[in-house]
C-alpha atoms as a PDB file:
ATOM      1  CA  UNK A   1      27.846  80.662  23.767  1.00  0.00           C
ATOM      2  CA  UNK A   2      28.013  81.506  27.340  1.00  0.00           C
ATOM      3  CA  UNK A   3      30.891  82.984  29.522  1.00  0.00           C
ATOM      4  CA  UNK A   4      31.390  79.526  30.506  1.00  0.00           C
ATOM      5  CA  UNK A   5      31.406  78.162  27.055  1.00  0.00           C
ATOM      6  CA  UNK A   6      33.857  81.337  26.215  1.00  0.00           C
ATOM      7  CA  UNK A   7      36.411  79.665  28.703  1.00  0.00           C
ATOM      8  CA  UNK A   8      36.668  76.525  26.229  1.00  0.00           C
ATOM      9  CA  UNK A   9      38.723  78.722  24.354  1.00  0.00           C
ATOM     10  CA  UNK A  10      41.624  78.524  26.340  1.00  0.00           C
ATOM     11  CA  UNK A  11      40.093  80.346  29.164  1.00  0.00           C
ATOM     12  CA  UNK A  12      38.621  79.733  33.055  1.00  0.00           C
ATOM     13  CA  UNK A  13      37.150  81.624  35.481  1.00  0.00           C
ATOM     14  CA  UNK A  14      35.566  84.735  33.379  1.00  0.00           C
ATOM     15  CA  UNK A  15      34.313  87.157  35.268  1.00  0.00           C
ATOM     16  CA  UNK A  16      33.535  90.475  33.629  1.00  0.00           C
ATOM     17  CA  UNK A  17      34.974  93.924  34.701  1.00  0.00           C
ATOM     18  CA  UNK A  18      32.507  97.055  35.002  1.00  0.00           C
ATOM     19  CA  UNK A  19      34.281 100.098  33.536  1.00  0.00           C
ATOM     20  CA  UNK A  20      33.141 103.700  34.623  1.00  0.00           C
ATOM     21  CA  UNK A  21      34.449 106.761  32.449  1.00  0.00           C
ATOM     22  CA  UNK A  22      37.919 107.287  33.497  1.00  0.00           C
ATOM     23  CA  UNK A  23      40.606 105.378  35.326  1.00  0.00           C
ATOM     24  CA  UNK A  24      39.676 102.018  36.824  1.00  0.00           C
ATOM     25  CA  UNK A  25      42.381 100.442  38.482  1.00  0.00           C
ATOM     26  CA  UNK A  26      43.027  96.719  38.837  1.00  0.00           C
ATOM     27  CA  UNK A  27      44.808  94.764  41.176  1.00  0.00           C
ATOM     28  CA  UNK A  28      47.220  92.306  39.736  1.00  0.00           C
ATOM     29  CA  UNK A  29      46.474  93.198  36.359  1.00  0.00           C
ATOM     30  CA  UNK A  30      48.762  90.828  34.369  1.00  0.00           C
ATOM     31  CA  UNK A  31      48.649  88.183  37.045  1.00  0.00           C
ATOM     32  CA  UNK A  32      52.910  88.412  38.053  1.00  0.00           C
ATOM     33  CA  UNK A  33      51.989  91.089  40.833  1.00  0.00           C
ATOM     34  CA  UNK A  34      51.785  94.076  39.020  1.00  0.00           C
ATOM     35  CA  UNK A  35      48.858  96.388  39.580  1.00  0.00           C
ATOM     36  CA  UNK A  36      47.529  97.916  36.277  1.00  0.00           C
ATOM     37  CA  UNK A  37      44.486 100.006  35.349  1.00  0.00           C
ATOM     38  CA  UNK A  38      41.944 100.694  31.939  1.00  0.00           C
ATOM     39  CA  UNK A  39      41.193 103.936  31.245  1.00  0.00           C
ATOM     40  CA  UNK A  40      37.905 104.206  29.240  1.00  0.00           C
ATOM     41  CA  UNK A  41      37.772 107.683  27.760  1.00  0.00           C
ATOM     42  CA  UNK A  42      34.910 109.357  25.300  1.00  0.00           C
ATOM     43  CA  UNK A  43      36.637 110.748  21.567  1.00  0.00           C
ATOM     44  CA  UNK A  44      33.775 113.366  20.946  1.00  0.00           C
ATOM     45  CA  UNK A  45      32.784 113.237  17.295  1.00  0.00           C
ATOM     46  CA  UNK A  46      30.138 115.853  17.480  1.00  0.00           C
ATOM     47  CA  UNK A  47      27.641 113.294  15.682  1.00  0.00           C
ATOM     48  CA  UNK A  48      27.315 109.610  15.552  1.00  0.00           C
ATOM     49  CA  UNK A  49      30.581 108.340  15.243  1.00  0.00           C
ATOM     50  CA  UNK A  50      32.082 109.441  18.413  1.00  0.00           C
ATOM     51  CA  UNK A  51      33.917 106.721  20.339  1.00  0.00           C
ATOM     52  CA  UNK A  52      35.811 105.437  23.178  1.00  0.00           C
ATOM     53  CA  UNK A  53      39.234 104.824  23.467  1.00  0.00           C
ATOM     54  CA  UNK A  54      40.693 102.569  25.887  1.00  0.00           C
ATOM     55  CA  UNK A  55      44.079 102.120  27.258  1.00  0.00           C
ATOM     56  CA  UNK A  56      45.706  99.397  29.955  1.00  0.00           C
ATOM     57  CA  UNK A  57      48.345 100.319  31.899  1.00  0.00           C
ATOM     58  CA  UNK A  58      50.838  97.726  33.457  1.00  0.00           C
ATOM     59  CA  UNK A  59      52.317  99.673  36.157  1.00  0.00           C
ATOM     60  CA  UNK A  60      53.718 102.812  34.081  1.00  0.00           C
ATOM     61  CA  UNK A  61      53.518 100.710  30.770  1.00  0.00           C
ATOM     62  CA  UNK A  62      51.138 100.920  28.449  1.00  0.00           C
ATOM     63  CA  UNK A  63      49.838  97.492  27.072  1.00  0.00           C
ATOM     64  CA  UNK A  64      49.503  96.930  23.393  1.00  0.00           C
ATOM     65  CA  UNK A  65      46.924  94.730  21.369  1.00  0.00           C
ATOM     66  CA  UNK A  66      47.936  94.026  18.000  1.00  0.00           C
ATOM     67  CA  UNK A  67      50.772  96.420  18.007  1.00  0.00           C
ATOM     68  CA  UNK A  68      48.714  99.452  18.784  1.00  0.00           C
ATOM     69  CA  UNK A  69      48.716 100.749  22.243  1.00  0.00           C
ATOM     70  CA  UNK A  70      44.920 101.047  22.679  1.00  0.00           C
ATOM     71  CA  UNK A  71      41.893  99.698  21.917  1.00  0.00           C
ATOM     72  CA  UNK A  72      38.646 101.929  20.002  1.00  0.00           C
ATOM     73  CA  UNK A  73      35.184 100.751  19.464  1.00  0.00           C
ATOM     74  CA  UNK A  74      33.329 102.156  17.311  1.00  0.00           C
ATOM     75  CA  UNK A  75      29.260 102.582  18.949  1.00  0.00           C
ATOM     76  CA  UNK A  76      27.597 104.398  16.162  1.00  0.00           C
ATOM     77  CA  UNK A  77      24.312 105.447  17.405  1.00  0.00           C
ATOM     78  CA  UNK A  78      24.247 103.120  20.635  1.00  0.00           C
ATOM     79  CA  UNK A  79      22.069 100.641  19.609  1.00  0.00           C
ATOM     80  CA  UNK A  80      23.325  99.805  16.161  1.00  0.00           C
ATOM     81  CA  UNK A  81      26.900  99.131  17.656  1.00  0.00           C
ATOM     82  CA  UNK A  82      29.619  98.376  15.227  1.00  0.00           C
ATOM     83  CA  UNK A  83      32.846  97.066  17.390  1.00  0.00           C
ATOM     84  CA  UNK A  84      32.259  96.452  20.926  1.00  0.00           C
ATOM     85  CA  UNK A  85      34.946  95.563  23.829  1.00  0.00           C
ATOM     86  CA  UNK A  86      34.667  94.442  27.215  1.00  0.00           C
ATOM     87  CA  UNK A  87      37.133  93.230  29.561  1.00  0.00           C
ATOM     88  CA  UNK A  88      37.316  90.509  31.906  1.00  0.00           C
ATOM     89  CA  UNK A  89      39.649  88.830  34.634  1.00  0.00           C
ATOM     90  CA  UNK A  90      39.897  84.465  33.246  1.00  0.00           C
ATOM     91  CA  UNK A  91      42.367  82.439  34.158  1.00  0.00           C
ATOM     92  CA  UNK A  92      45.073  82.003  30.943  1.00  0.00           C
ATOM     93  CA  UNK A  93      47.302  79.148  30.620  1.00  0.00           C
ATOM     94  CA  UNK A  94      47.365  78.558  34.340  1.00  0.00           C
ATOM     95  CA  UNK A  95      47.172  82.142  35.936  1.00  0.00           C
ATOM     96  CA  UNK A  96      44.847  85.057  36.495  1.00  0.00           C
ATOM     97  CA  UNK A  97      45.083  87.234  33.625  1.00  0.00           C
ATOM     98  CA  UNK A  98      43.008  90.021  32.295  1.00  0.00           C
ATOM     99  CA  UNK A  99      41.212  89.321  28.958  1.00  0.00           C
ATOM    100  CA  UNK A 100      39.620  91.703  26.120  1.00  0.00           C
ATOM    101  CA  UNK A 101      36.666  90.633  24.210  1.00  0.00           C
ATOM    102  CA  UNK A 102      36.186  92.227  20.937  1.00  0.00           C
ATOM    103  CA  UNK A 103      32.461  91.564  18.667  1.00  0.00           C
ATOM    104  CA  UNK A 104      33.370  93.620  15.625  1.00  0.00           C
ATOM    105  CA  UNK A 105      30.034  93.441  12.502  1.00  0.00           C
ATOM    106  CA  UNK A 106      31.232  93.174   9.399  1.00  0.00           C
ATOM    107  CA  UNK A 107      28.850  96.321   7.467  1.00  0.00           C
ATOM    108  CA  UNK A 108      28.189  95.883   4.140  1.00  0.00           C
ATOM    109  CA  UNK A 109      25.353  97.939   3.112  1.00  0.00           C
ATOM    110  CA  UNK A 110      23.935 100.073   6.045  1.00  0.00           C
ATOM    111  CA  UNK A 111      24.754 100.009   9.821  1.00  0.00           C
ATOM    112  CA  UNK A 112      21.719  99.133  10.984  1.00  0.00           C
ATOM    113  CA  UNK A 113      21.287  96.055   8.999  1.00  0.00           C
ATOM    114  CA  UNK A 114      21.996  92.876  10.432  1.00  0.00           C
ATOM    115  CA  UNK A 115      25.962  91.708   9.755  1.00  0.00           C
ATOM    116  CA  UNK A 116      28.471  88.760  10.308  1.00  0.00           C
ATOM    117  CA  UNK A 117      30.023  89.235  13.567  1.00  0.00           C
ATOM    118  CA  UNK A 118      33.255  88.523  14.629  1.00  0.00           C
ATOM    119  CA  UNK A 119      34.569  87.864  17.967  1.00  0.00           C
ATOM    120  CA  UNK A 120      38.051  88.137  19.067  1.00  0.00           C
ATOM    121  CA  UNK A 121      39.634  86.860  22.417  1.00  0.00           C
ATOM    122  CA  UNK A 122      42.648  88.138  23.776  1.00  0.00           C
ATOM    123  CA  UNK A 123      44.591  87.828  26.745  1.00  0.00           C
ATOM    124  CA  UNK A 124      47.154  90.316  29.086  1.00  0.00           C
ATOM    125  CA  UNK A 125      50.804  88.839  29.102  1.00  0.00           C
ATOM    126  CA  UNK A 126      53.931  89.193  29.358  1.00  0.00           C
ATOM    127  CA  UNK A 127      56.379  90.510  26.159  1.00  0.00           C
ATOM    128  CA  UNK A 128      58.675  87.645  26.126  1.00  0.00           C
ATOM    129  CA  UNK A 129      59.948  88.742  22.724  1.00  0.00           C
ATOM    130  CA  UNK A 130      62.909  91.338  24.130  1.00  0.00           C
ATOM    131  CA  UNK A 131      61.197  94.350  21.634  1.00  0.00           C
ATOM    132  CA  UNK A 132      58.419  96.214  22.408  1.00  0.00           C
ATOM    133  CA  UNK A 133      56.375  97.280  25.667  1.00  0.00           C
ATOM    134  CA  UNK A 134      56.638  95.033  28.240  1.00  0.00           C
ATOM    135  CA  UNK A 135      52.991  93.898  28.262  1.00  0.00           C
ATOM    136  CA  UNK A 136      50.725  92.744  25.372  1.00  0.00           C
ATOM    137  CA  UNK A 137      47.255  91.263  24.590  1.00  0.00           C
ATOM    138  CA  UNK A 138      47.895  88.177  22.747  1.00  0.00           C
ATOM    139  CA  UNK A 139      44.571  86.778  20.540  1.00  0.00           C
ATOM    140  CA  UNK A 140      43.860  83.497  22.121  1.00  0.00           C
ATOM    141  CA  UNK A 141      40.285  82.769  19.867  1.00  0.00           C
ATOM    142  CA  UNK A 142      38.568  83.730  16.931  1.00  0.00           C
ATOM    143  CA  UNK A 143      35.436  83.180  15.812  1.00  0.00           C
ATOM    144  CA  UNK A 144      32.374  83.477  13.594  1.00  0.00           C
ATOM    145  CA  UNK A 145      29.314  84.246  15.609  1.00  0.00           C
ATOM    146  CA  UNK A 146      26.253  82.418  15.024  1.00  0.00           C
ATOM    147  CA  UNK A 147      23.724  84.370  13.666  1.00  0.00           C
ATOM    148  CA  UNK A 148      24.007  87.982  12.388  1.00  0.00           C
ATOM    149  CA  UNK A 149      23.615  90.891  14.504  1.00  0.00           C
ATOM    150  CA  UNK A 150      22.364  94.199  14.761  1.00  0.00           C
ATOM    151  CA  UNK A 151      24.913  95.300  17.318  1.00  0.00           C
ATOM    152  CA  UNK A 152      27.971  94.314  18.397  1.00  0.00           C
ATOM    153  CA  UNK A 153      27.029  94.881  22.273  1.00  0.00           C
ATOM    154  CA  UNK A 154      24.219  92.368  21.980  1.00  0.00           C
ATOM    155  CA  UNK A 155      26.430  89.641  20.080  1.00  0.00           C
ATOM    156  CA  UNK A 156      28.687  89.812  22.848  1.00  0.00           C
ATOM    157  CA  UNK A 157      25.378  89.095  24.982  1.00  0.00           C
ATOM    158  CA  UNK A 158      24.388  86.353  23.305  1.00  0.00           C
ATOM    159  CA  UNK A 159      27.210  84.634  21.806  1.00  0.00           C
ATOM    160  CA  UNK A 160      29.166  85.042  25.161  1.00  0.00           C
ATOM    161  CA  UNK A 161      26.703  86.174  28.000  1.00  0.00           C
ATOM    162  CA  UNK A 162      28.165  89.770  28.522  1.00  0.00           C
ATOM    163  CA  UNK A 163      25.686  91.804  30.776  1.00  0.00           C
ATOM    164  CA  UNK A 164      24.462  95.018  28.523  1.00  0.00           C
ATOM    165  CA  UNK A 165      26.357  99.236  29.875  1.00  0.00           C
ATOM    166  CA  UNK A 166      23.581 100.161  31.834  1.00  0.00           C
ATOM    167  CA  UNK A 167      23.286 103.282  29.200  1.00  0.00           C
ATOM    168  CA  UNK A 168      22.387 100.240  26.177  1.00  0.00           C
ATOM    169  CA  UNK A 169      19.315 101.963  24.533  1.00  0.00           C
ATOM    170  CA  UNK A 170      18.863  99.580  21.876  1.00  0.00           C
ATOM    171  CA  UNK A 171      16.502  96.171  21.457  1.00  0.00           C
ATOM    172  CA  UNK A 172      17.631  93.604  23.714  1.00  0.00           C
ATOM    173  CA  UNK A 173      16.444  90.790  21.585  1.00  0.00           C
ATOM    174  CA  UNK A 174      18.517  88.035  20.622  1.00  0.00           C
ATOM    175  CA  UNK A 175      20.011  89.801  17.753  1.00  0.00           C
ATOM    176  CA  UNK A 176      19.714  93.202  18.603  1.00  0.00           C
ATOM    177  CA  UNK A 177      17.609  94.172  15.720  1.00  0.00           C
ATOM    178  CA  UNK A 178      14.619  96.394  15.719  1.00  0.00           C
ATOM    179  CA  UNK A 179      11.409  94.075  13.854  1.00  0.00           C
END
């Protein structure tokens, strides 16, 4: 599945955002005029299992995805990546929004070896609900990716068309596994 096909799931317009370590701000964030940023921070683990942790900001709110007010992947060893997440600006339900893509593998034996994959959509709006910060990621898709995968960063290449971080050390064949 491409970017383009991604968009059949309730989504136009993809268009994926670089993030550099730190604060990257964003200009109309949630699409109603308010400016926002993600902040992509580094949890040293001292081995393998170190990760990032990234939070959006709605002016001085903090937006939540599934009730928690941040989003962690988990990258292993690079290569062999677990839960990936990369953000994009699509248009939602009629207006310029920004999105979260989220390929977590499914481990059952050993992280290297190839897993089920799922991917998970969401999309930057609004709390209409009265409780609860203002501004939330609401899952718009769900879905089973095609083949398994040695890392999460290359199913979100292939099933969605995701360019690879620049620091990907890992195969870059279809399914990310070493042969």
């Amino acid at each position: 599945m491409t970017l383009a096909a991604a968009a059949s799931l309730a989504l136009s317009n993809v268009a994926p955002i670089p993030l550099r370590a730190g604060n990257n701000p964003v200009r109309n964030i949630a699409g109603d005029g308010m400016d926002g940023s993600i902040t992509l921070d580094w949890r040293e683990n001292g081995n393998a299992w170190g990760y990032n942790v990234i939070t959006v900001r709605v002016g001085g709110s903090i937006a939540t995805v599934d009730e928690v007010d941040r989003f962690v992947d988990r990258p292993h060893a690079d290569e062999d990546a677990i839960t990936s997440i990369r953000f994009a600006r699509a248009r939602y339900r009629g207006r310029m929004t920004t999105v979260a893509f989220i390929a977590d593998r499914q481990i059952v034996d050993s992280v290297p070896n190839p897993a089920k994959t799922i991917i998970k959509s969401y999309a930057l709006v609004r709390n209409t609900g009265g409780l609860g910060t203002p501004y939330q990621f609401v899952q718009v898709a769900r879905t089973q990716a095609s083949r398994l995968y040695c890392s999460a960063d290359i199913a979100l290449k292939s099933e969605l068309g995701f360019p690879l971080r620049p620091s990907y050390s890992g195969p870059k064949n279809i399914d990310g596994c070493y042969r």
